[in-house]
Protein backbone atom coordinates (compact mmCIF):
# COMPACT_ATOMS: atom_id res chain seq x y z
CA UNK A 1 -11.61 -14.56 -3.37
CA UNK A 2 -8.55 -13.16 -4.77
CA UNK A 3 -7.45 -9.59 -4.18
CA UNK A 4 -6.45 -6.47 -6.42
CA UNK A 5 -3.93 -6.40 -4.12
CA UNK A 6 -2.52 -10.01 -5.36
CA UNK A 7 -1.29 -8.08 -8.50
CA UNK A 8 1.27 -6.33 -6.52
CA UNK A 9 2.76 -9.54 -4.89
CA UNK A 10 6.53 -9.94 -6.24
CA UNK A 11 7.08 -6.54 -7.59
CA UNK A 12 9.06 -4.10 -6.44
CA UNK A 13 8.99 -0.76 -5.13
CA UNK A 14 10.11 1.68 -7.43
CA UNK A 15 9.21 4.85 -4.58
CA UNK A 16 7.64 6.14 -1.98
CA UNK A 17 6.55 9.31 -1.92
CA UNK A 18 4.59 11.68 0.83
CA UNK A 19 1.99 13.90 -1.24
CA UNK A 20 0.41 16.48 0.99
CA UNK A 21 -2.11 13.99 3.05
CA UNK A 22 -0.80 10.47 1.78
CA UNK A 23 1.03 8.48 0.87
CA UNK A 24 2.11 6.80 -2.46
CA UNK A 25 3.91 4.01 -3.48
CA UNK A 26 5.35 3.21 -6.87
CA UNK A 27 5.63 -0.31 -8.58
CA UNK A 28 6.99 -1.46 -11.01
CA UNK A 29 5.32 -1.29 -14.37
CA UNK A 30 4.08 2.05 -13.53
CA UNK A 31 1.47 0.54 -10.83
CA UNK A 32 0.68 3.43 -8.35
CA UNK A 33 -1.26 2.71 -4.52
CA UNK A 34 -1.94 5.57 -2.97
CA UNK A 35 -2.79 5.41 0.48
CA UNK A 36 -5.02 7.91 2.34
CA UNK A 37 -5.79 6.32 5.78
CA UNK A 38 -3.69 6.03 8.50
CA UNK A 39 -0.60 3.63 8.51
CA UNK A 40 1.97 2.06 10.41
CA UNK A 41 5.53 1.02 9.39
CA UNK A 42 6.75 -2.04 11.43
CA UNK A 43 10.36 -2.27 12.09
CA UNK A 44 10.99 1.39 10.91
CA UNK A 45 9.98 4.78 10.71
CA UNK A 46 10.68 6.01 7.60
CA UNK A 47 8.76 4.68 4.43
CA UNK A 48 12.00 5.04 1.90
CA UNK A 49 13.28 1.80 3.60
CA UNK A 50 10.74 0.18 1.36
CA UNK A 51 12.43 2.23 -2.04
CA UNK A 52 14.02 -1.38 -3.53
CA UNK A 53 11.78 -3.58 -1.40
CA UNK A 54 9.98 -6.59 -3.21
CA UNK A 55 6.30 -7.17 -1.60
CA UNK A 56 6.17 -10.77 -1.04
CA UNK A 57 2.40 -11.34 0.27
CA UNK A 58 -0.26 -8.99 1.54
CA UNK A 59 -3.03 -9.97 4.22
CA UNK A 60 -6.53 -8.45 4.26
CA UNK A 61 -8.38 -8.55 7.45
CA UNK A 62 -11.97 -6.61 8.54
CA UNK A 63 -9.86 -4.09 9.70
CA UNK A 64 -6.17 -4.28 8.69
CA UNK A 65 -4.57 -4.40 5.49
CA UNK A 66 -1.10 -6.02 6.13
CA UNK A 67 1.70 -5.44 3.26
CA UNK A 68 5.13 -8.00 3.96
CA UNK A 69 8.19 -6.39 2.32
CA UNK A 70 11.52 -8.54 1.73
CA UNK A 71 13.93 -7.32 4.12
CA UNK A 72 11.39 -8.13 6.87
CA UNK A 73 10.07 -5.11 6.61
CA UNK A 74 6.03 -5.14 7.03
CA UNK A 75 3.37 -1.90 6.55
CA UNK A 76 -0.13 -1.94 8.36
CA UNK A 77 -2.92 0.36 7.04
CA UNK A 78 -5.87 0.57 8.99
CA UNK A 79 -9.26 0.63 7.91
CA UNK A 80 -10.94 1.00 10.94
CA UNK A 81 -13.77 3.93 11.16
CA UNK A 82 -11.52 6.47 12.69
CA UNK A 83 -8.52 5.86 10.51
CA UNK A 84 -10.13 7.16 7.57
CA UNK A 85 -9.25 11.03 6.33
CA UNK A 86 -11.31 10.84 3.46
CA UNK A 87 -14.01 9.20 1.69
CA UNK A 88 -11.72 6.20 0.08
CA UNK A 89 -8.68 4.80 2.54
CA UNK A 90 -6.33 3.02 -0.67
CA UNK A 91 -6.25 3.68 -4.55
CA UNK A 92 -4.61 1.24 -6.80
CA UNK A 93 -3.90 2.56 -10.28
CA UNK A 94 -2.74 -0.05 -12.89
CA UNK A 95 -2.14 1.31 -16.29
CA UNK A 96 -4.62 0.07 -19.20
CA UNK A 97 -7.29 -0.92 -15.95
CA UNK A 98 -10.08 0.78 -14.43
CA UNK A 99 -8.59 2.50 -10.64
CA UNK A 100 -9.59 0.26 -7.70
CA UNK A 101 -11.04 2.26 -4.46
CA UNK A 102 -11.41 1.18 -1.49
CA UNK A 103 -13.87 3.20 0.84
């Protein structure tokens, strides 16, 4: 089954910004994905390194979402049960298309 997600593969991040709780990153083609649950950054601690970064494939697992960034860079969002902080963990927001939750 393909993923929402799979629309973000190849483009690039545009920015990353930290809005009170979360956190949201920018695509191109004004494509927004803001992220409410708790996250990890592999190989770095602060998000901007992805500000440029293409995403080149994103895994989905029970409870992992895994986003791989060029520049071997790789974010983890968890969607276990005590990761959550609200009632949805991830919002994607494509122009022109309904907004995608994911509680």
């Amino acid at each position: 089954m393909t993923s929402h997600l799979d629309t973000l593969v190849g483009m690039v991040v545009t920015d990353v910004l930290k809005v009170h709780d979360y956190v949201q990153l920018l695509f191109e083609k004004d494509i927004s994905l803001n992220i409410y649950n708790a996250w990890r950054l592999c190989n770095g601690a602060d998000l901007r390194v992805l500000n440029g970064a293409t995403l080149l494939k994103v895994e989905e697992k029970p409870e992992t979402l895994i986003f791989f960034f060029s520049h071997g860079k790789r974010l983890d969002i968890d969607l276990c049960d005590d990761a959550y902080n609200g009632p949805e963990a991830l919002e994607l927001n494509i122009p022109g298309q309904p907004t995608v939750v994911w509680n």
